[in-house]
N, C-alpha and C. Protein backbone atom coordinates (compact mmCIF):
# COMPACT_ATOMS: atom_id res chain seq x y z
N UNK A 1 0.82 -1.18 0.00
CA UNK A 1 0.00 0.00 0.00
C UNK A 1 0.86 1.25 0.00
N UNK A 2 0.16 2.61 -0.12
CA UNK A 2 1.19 3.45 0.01
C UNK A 2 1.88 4.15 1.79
N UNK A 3 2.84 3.85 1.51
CA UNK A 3 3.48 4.30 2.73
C UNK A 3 2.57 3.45 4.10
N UNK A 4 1.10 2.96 4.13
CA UNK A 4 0.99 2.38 5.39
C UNK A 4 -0.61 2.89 5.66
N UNK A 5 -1.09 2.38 6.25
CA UNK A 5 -3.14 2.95 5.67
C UNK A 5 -3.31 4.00 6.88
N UNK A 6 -2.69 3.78 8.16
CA UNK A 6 -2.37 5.35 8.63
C UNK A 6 -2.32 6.70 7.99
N UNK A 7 -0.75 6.22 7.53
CA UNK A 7 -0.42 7.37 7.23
C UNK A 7 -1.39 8.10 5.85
N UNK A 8 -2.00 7.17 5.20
CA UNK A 8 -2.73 7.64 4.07
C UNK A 8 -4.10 8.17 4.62
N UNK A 9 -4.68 8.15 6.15
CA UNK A 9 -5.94 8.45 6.29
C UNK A 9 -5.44 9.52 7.03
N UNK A 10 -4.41 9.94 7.51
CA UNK A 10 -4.22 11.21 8.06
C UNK A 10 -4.19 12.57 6.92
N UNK A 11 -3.55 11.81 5.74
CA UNK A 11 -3.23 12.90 4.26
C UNK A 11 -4.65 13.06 3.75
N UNK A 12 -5.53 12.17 4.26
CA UNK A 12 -6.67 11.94 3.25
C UNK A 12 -7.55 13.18 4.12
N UNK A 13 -7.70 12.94 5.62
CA UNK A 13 -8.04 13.80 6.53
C UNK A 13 -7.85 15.24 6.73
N UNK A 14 -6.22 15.96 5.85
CA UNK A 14 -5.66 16.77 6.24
C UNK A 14 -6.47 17.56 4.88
N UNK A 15 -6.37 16.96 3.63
CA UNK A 15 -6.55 17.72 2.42
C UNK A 15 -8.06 17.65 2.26
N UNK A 16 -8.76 16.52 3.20
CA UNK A 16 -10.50 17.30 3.26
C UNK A 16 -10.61 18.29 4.51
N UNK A 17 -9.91 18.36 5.39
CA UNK A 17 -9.86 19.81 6.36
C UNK A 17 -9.87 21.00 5.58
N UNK A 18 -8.25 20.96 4.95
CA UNK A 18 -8.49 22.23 4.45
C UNK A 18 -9.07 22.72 2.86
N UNK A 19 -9.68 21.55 2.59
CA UNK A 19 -10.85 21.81 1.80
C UNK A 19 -11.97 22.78 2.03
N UNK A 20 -12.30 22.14 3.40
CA UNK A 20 -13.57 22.61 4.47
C UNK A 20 -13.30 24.02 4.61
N UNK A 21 -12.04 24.45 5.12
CA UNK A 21 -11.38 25.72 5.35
C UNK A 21 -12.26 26.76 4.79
N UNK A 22 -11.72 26.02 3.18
CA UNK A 22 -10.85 27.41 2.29
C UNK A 22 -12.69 27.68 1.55
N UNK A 23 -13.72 26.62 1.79
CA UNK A 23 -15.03 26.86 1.37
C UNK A 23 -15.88 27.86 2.80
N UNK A 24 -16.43 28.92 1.63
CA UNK A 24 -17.03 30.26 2.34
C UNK A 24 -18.38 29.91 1.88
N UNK A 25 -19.56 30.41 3.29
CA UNK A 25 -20.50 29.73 2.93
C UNK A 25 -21.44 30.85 2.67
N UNK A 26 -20.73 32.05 3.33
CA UNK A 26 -21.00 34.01 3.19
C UNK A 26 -20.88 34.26 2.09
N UNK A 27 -21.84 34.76 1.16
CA UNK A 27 -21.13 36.02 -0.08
C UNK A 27 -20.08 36.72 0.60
N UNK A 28 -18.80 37.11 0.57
CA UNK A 28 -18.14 38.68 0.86
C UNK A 28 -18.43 39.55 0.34
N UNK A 29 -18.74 40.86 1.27
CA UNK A 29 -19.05 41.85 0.38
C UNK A 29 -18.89 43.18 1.51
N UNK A 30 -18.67 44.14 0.61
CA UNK A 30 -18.19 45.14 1.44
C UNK A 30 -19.94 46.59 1.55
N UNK A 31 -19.80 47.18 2.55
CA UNK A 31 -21.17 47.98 2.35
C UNK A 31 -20.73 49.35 2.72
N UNK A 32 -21.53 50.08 2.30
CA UNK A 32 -21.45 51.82 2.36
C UNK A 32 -22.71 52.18 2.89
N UNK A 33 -23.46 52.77 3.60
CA UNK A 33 -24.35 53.60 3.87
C UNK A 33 -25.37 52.41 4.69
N UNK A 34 -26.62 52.63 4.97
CA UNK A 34 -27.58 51.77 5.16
C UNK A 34 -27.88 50.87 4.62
N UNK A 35 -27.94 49.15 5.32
CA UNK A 35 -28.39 48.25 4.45
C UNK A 35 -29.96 48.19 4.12
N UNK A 36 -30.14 47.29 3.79
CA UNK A 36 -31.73 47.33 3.16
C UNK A 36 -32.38 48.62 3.40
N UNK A 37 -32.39 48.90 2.46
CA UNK A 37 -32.72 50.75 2.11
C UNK A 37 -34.07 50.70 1.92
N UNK A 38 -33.91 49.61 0.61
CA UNK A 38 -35.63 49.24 -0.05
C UNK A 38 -36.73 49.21 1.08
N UNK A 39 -35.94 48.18 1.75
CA UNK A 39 -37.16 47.79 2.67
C UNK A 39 -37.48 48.73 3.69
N UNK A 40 -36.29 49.59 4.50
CA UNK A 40 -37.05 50.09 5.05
C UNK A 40 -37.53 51.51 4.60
N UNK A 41 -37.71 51.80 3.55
CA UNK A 41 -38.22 53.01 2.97
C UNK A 41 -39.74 52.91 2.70
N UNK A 42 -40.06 51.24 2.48
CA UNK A 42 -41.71 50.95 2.11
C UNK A 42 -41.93 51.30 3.49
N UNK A 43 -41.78 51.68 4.90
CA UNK A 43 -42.65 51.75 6.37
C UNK A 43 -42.41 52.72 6.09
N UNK A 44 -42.16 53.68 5.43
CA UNK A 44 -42.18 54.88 5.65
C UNK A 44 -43.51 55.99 4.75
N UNK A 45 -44.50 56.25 5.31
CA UNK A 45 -45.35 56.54 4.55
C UNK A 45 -45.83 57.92 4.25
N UNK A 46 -46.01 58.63 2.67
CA UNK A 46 -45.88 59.90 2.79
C UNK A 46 -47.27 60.83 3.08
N UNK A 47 -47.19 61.88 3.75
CA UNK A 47 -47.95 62.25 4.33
C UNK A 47 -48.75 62.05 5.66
N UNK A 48 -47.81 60.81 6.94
CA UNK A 48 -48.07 60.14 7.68
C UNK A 48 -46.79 60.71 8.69
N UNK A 49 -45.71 59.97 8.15
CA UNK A 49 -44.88 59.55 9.04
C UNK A 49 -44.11 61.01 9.13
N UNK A 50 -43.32 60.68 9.70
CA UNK A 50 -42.75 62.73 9.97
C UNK A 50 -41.36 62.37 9.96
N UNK A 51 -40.29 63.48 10.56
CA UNK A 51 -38.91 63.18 10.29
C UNK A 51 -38.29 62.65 11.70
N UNK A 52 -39.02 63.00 12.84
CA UNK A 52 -38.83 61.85 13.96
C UNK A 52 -38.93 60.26 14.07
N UNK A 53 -39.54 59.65 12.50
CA UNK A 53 -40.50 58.42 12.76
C UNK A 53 -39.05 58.05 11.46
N UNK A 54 -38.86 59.46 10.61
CA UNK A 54 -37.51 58.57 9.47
C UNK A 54 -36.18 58.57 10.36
N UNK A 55 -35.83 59.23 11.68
CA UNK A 55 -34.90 59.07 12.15
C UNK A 55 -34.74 57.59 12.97
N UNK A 56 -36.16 57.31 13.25
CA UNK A 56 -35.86 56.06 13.91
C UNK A 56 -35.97 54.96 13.53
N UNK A 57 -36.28 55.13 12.20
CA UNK A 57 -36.61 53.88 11.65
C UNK A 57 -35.00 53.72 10.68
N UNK A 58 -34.75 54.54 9.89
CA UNK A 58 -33.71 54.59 8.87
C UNK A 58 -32.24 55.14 9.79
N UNK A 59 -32.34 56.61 10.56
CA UNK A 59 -31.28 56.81 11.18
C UNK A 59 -31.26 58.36 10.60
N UNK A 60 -29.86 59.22 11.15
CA UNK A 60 -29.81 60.41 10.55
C UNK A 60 -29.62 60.53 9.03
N UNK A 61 -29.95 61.61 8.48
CA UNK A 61 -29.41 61.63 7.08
C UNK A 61 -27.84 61.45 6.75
N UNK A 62 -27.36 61.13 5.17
CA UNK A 62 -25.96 61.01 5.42
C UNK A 62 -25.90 62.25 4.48
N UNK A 63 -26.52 63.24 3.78
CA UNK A 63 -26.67 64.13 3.50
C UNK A 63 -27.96 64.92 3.60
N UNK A 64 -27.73 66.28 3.40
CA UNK A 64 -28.57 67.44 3.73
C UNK A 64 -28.99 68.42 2.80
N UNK A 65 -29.76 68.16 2.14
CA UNK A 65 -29.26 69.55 0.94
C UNK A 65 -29.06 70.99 1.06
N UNK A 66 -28.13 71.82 0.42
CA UNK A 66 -27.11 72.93 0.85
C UNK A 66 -28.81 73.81 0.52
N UNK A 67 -29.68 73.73 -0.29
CA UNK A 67 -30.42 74.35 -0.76
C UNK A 67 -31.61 74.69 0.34
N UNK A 68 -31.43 73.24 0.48
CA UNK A 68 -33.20 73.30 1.23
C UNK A 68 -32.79 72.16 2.48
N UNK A 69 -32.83 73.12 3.80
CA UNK A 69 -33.00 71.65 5.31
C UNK A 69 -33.68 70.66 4.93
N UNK A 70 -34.88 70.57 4.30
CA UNK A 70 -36.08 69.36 4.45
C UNK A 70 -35.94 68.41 3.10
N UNK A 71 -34.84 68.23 2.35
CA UNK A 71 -34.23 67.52 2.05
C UNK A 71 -33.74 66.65 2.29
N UNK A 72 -33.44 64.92 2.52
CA UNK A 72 -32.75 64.30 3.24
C UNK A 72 -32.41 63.62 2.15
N UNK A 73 -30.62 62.69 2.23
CA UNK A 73 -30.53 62.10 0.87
C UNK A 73 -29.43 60.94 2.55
N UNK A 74 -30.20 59.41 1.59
CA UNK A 74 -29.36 58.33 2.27
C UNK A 74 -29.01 57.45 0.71
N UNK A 75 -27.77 56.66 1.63
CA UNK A 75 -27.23 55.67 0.84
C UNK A 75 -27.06 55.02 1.28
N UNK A 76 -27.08 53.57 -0.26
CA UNK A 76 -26.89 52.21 0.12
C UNK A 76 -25.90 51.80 -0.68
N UNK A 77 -24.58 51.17 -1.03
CA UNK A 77 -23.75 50.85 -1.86
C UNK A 77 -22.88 49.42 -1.34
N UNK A 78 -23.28 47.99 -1.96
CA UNK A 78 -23.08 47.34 -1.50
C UNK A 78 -22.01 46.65 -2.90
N UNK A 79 -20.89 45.91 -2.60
CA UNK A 79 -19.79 45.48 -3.21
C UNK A 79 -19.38 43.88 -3.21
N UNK A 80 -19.60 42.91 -3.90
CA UNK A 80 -19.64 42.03 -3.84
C UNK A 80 -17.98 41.46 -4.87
N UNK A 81 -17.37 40.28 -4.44
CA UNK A 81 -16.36 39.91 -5.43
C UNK A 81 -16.86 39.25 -6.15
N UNK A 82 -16.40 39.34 -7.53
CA UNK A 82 -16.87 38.80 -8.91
C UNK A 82 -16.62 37.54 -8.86
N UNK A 83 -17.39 37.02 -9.77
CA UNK A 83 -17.16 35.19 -10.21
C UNK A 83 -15.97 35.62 -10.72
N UNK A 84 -14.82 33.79 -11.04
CA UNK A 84 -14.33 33.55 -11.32
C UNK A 84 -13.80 33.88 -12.61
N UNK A 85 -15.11 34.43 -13.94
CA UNK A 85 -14.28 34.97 -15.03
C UNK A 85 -14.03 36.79 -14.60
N UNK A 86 -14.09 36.69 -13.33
CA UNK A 86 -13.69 38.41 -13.24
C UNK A 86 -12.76 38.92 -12.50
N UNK A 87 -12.12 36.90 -12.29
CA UNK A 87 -11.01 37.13 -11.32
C UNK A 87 -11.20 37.97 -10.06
N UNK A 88 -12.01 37.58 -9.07
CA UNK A 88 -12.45 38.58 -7.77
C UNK A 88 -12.11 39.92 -8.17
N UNK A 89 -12.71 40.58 -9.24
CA UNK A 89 -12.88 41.85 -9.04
C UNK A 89 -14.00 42.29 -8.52
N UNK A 90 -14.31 43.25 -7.73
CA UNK A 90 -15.34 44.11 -7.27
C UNK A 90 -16.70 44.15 -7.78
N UNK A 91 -17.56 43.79 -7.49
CA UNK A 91 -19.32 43.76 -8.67
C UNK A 91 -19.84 44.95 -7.92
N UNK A 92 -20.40 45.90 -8.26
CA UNK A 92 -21.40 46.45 -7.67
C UNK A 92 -22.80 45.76 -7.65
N UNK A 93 -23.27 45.02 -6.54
CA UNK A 93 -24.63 44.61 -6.15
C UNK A 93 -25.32 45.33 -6.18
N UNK A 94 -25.40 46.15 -5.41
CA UNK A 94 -27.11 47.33 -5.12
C UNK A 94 -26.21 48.56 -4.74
N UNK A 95 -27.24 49.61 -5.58
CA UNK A 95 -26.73 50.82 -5.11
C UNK A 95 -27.90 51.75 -4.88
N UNK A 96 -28.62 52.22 -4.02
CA UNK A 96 -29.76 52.23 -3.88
C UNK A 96 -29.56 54.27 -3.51
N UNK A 97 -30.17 55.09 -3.83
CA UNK A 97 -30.17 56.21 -3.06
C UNK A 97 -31.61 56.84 -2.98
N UNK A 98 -31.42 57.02 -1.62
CA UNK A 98 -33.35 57.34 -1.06
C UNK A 98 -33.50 59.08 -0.84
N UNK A 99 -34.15 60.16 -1.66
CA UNK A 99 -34.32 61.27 -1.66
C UNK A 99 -35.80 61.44 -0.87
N UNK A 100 -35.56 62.24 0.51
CA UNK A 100 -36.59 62.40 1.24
C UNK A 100 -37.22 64.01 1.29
N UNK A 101 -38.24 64.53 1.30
CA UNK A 101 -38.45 65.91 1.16
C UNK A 101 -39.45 66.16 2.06
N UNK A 102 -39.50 66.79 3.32
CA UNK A 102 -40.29 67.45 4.27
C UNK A 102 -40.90 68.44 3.84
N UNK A 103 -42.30 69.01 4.69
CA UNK A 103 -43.05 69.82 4.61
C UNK A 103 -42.30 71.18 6.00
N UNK A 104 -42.80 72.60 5.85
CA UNK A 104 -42.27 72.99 7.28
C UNK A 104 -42.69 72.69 8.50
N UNK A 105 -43.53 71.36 8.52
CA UNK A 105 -43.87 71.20 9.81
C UNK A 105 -43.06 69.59 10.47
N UNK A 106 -42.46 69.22 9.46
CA UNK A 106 -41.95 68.01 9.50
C UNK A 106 -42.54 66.78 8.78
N UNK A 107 -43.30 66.89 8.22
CA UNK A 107 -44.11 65.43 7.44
C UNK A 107 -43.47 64.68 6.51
N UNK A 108 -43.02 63.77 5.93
CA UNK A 108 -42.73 63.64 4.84
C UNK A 108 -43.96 63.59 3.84
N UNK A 109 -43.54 64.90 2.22
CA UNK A 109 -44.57 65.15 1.40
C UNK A 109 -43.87 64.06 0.45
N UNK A 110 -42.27 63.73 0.31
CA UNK A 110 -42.04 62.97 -0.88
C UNK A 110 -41.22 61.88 -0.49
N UNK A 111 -41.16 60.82 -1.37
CA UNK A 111 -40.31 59.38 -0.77
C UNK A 111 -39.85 58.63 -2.16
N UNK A 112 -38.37 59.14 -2.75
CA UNK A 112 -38.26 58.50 -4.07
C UNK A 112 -36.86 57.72 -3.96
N UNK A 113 -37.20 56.69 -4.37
CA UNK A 113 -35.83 55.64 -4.04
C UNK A 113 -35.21 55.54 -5.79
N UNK A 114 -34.56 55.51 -5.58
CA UNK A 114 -33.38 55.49 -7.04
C UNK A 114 -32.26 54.35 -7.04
N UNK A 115 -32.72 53.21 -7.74
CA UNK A 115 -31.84 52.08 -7.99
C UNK A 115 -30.85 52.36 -8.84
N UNK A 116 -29.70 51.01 -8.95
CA UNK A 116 -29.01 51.17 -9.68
C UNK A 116 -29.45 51.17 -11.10
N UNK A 117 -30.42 50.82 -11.67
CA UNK A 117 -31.18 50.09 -12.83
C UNK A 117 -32.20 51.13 -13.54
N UNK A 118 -31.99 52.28 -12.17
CA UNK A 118 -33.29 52.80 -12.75
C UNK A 118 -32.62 54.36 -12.89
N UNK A 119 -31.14 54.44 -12.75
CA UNK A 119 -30.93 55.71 -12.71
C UNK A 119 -30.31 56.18 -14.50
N UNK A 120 -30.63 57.70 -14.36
CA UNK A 120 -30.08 57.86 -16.06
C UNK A 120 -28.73 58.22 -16.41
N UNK A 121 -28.60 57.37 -17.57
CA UNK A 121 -27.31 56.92 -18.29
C UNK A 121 -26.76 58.70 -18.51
N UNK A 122 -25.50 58.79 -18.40
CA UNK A 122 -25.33 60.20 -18.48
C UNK A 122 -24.36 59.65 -20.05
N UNK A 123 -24.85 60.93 -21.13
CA UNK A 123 -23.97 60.75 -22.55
C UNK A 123 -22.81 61.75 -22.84
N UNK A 124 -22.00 61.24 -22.60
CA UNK A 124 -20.80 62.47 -23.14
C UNK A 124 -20.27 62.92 -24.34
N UNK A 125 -20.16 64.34 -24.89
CA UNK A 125 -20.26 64.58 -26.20
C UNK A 125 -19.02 64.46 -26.55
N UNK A 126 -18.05 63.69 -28.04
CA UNK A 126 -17.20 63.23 -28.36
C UNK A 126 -16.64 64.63 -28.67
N UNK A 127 -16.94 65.81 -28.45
CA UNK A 127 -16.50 67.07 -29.53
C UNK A 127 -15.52 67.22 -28.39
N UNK A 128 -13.92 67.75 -29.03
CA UNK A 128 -12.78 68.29 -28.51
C UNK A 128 -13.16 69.52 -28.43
N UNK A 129 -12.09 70.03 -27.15
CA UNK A 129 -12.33 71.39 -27.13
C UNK A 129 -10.74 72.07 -27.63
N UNK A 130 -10.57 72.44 -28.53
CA UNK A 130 -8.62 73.29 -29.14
C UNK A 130 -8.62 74.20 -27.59
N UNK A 131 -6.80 74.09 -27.42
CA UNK A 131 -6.48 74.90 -26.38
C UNK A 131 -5.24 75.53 -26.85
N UNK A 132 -5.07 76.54 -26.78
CA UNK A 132 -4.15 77.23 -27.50
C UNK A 132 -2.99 77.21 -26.67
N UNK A 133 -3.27 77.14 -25.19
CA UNK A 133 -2.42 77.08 -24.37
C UNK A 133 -1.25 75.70 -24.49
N UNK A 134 -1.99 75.13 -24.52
CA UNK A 134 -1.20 73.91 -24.48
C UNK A 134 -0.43 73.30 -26.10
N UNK A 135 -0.92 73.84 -27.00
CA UNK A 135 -0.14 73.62 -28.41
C UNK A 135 1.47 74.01 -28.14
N UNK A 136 2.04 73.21 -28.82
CA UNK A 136 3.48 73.29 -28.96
C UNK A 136 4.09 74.69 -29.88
N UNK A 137 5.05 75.02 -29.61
CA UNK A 137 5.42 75.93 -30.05
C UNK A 137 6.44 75.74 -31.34
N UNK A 138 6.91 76.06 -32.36
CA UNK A 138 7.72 75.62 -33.30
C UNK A 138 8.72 74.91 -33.10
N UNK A 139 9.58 75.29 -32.52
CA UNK A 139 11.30 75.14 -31.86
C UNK A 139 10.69 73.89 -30.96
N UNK A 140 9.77 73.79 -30.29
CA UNK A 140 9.13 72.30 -29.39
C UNK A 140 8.73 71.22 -30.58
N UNK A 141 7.91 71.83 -31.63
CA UNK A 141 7.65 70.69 -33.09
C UNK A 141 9.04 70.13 -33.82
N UNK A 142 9.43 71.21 -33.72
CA UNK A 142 11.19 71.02 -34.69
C UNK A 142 12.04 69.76 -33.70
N UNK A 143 12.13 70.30 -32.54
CA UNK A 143 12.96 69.17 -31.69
C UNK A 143 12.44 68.04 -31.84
N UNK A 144 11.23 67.78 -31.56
CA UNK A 144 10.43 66.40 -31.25
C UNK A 144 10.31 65.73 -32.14
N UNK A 145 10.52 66.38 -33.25
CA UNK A 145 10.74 65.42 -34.66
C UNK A 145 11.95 65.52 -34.90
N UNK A 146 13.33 66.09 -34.43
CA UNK A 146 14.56 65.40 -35.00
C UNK A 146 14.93 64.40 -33.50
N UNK A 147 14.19 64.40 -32.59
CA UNK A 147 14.22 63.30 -31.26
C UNK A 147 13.61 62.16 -31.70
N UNK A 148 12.45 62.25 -32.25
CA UNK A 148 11.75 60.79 -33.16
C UNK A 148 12.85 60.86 -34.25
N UNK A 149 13.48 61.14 -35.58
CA UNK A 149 14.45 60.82 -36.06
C UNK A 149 15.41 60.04 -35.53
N UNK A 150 15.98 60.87 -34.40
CA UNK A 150 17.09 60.06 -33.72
C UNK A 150 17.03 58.96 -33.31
N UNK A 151 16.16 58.23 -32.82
CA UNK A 151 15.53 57.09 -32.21
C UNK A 151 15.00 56.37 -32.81
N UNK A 152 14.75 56.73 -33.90
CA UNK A 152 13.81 55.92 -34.90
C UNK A 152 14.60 55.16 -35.59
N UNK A 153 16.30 55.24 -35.92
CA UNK A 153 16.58 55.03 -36.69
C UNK A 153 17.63 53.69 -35.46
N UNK A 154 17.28 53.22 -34.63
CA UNK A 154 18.11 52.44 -33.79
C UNK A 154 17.61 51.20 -34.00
């Protein structure tokens, strides 16, 4: 047999241990702001609940708007590692942001949650902008092409 049926049930024992180990039975994932946002934003009802009833249910705001106090803006940003063709890179799971808007007496009048899925694609226009500043100057064109000459020819 090999080496002795001991010694083969201790190797056999050792490499299903750290089998057991190295298997995670958790997603990993990293989080930013409040978890389950979704959910607790449905108890929150508008024209009912007030900003004492969103502090205790959700917590303080993690922003304020500079514009208007009765603004409240929370976040959710949760980070998961990618399958195997992404080589554990980073996934964004849920990214949830909850825009709250008070009345002056405290009520909430508005309650709009903004998924990752549902927010808008921003398009950027391909047009260059010329900078005069930054163009090369003659004597800078002249060098840089007898420096590509020089080098070019190695």
């Amino acid at each position: 047999m090999f080496f002795g049926n001991k010694f083969f049930k201790k190797i056999i024992h050792l490499i299903f241990f750290v089998f057991l180990i190295s298997c995670k039975l958790q997603e990993p994932y990293q989080n930013h702001g409040i978890l389950h946002l979704d959910k607790r934003s449905k108890v929150l009802i508008v024209n009912t609940s007030n900003s004492n009833d969103v502090i205790d249910i959700i917590g303080q705001p993690h922003t304020i708007s500079l514009d208007n106090e009765n603004e409240w803006i929370y976040f959710e940003r949760v980070l998961t590692k990618g399958e195997f063709l992404k080589l554990g890179q980073n996934v964004l799971k849920t990214n949830n942001i909850l825009l709250l808007k008070f009345d002056k007496y405290g009520i909430l009048i508005e309650k709009n949650l903004v998924g990752k899925d549902s927010k808008n694609k921003i398009v950027f226009s391909d047009d260059e902008t010329s900078n005069t500043l930054t163009q090369k100057s003659f004597i800078q064109k002249f060098l840089s092409s007898i420096r590509a000459k020089m080098y070019g020819k190695r």
